[in-house]
PDB file of N, CA and C in Angstrom:
ATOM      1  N   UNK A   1       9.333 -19.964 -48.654  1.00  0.00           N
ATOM      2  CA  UNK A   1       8.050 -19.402 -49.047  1.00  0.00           C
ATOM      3  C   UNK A   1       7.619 -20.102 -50.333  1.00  0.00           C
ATOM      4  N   UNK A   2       6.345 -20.526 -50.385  1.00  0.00           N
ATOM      5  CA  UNK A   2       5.805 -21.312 -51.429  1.00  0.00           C
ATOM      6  C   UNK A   2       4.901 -20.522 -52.385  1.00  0.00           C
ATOM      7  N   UNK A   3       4.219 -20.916 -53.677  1.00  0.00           N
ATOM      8  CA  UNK A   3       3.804 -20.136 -54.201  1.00  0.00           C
ATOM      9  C   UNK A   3       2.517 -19.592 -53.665  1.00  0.00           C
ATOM     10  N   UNK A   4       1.667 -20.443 -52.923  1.00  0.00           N
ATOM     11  CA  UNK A   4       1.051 -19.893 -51.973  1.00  0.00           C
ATOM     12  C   UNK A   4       1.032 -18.767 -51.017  1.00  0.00           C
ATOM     13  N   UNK A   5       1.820 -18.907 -50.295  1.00  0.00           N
ATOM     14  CA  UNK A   5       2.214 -17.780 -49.253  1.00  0.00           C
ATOM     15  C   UNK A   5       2.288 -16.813 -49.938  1.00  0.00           C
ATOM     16  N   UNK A   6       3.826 -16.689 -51.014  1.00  0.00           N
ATOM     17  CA  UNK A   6       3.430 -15.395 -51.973  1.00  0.00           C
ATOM     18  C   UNK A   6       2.301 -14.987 -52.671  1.00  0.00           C
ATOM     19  N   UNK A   7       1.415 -15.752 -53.139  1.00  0.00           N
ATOM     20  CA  UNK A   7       0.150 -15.202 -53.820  1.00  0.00           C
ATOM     21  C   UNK A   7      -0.666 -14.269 -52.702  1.00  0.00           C
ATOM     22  N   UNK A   8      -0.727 -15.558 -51.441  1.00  0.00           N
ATOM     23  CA  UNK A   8      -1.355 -14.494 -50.620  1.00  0.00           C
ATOM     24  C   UNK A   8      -1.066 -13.041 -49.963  1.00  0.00           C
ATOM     25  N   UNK A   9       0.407 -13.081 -50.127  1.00  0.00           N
ATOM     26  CA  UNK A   9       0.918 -11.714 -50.002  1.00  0.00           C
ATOM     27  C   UNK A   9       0.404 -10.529 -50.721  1.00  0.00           C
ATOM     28  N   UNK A  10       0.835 -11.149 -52.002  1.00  0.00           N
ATOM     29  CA  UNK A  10       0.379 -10.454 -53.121  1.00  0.00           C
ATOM     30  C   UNK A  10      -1.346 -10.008 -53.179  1.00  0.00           C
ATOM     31  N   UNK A  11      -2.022 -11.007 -52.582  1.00  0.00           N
ATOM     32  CA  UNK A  11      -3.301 -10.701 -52.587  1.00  0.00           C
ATOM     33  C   UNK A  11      -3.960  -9.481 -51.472  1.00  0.00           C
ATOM     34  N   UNK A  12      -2.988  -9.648 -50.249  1.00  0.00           N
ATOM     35  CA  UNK A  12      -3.103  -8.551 -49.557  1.00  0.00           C
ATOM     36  C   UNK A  12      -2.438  -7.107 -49.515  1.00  0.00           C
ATOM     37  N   UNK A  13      -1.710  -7.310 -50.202  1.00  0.00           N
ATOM     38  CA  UNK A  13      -0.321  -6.045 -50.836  1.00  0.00           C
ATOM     39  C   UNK A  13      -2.235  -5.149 -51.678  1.00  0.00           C
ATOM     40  N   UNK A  14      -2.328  -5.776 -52.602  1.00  0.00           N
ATOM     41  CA  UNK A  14      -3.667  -5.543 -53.481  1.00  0.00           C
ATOM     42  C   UNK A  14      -4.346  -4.810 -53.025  1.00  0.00           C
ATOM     43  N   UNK A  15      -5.043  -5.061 -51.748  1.00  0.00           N
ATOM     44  CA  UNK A  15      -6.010  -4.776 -50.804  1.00  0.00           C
ATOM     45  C   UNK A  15      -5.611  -3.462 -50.052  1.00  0.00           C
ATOM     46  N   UNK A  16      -4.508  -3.367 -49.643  1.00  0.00           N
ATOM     47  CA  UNK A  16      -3.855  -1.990 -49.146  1.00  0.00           C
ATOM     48  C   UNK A  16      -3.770  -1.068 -50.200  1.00  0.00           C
ATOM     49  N   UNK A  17      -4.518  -0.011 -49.499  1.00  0.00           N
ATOM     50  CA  UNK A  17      -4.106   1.722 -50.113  1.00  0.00           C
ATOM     51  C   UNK A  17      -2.568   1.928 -50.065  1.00  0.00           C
ATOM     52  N   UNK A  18      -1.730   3.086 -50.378  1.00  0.00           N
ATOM     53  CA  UNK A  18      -1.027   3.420 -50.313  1.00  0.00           C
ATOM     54  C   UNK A  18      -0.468   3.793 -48.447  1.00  0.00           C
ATOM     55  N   UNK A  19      -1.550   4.422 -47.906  1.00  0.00           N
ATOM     56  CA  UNK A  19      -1.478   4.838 -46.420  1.00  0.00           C
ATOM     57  C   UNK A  19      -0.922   3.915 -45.746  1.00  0.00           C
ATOM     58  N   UNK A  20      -2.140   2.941 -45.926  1.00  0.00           N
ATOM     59  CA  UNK A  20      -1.904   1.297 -45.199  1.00  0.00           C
ATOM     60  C   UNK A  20      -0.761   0.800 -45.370  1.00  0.00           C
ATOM     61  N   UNK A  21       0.047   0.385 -46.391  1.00  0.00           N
ATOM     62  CA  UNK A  21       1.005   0.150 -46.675  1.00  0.00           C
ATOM     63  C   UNK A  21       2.189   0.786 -46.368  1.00  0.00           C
ATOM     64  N   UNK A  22       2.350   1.921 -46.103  1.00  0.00           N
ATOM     65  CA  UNK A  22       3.656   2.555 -45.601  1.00  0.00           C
ATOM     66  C   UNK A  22       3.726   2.483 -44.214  1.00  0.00           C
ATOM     67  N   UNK A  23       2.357   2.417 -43.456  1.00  0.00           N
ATOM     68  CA  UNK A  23       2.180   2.515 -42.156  1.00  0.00           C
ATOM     69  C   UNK A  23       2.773   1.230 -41.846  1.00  0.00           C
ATOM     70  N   UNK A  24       2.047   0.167 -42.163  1.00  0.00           N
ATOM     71  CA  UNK A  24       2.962  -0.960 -41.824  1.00  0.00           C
ATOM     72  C   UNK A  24       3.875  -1.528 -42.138  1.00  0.00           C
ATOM     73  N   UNK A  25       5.033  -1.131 -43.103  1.00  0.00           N
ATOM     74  CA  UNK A  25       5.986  -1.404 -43.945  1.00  0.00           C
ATOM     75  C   UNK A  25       6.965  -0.174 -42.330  1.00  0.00           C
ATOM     76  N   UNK A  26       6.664   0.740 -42.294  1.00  0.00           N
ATOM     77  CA  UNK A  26       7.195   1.914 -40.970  1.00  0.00           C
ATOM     78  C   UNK A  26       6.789   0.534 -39.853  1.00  0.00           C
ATOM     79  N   UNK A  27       6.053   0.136 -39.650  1.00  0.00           N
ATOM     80  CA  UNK A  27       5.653  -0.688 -38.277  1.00  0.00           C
ATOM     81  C   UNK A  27       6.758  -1.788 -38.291  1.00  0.00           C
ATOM     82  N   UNK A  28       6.860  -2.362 -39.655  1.00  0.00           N
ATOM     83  CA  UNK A  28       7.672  -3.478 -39.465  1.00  0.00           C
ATOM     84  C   UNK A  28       9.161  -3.265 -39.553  1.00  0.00           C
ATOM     85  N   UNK A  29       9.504  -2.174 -39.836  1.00  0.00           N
ATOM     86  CA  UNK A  29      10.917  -1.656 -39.930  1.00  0.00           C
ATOM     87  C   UNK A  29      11.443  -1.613 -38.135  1.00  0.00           C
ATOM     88  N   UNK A  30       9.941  -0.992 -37.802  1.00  0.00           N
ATOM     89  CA  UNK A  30      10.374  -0.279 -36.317  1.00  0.00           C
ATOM     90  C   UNK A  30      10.990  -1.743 -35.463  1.00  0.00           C
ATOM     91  N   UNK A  31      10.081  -2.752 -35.797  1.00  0.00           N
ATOM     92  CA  UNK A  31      10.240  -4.018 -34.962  1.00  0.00           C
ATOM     93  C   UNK A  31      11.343  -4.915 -35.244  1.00  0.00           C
ATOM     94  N   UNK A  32      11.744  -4.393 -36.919  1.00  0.00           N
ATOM     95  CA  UNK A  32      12.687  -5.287 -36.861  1.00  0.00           C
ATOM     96  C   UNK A  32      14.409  -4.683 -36.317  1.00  0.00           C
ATOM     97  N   UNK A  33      14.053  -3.669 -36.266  1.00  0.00           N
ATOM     98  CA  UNK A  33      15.511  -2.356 -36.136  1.00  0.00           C
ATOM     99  C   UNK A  33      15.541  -2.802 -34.559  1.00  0.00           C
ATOM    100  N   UNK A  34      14.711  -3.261 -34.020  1.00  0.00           N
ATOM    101  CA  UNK A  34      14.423  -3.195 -32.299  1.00  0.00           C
ATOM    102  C   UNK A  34      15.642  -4.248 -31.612  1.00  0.00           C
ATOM    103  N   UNK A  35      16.397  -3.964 -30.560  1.00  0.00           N
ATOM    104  CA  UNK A  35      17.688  -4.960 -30.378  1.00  0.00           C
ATOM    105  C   UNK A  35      16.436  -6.112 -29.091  1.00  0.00           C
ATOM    106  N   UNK A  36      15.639  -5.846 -29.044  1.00  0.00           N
ATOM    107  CA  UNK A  36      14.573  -6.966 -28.194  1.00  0.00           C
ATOM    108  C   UNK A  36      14.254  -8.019 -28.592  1.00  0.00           C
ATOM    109  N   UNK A  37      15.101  -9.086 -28.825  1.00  0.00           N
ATOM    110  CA  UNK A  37      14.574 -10.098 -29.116  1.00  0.00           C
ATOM    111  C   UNK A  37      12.681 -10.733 -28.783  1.00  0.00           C
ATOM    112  N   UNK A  38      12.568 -10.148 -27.823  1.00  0.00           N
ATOM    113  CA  UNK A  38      11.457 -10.805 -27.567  1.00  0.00           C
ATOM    114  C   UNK A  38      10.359  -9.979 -27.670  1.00  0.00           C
ATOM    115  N   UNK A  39      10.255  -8.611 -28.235  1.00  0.00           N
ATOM    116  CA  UNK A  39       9.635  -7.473 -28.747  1.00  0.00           C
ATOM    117  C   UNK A  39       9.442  -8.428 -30.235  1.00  0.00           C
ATOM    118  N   UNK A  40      10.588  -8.457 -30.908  1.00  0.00           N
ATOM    119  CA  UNK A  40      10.470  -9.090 -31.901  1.00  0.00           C
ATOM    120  C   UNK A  40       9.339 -10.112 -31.935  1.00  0.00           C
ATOM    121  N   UNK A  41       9.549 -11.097 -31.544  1.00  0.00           N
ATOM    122  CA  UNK A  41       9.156 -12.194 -31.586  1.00  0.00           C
ATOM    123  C   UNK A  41       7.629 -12.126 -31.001  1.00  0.00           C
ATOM    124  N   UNK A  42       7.116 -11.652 -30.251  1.00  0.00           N
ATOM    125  CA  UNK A  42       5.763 -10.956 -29.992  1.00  0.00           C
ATOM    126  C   UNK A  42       4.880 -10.668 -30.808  1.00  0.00           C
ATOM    127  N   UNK A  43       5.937  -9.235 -31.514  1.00  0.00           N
ATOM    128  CA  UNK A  43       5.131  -9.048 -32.623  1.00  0.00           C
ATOM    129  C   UNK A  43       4.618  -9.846 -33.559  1.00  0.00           C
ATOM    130  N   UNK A  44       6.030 -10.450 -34.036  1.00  0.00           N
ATOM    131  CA  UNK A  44       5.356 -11.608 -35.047  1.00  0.00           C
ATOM    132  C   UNK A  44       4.560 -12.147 -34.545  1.00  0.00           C
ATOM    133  N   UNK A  45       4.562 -12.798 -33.338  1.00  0.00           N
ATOM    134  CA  UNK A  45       3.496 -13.707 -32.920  1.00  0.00           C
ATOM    135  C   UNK A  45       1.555 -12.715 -32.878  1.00  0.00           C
ATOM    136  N   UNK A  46       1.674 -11.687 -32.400  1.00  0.00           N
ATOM    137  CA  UNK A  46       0.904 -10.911 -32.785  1.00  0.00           C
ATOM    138  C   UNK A  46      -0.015 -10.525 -34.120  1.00  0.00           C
ATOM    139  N   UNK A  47       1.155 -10.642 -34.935  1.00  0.00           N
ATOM    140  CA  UNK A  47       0.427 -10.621 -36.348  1.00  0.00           C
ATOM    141  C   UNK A  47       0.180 -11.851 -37.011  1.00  0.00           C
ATOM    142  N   UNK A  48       0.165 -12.833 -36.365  1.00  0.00           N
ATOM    143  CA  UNK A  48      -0.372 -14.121 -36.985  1.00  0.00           C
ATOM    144  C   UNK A  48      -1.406 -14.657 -36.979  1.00  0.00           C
ATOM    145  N   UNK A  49      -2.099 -13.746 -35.406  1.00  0.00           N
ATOM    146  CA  UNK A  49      -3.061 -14.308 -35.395  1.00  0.00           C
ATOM    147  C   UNK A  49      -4.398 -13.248 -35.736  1.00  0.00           C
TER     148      UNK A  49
END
């Protein structure tokens, strides 16, 4: 991760309420706890675009 990527994190961390942020911080727990490799990998692919 470059300083880029993190800024932009940081820039969207910013942008989230508190709600937003737990909801998907809970979303990404759920996906990563998941033994589906390819659930996994979906998702991510999902949120990239």
């Amino acid at each position: 991760m470059n300083n880029d990527d993190l800024q932009n994190l940081m820039n969207m961390l910013k942008g989230m309420d508190k709600k937003d942020l737990e909801a998907g911080l809970q979303k990404a727990s759920a996906v990563l706890n998941s033994k589906d490799k390819d659930a996994i990998i979906n998702a991510l692919k999902k949120f990239q675009k």
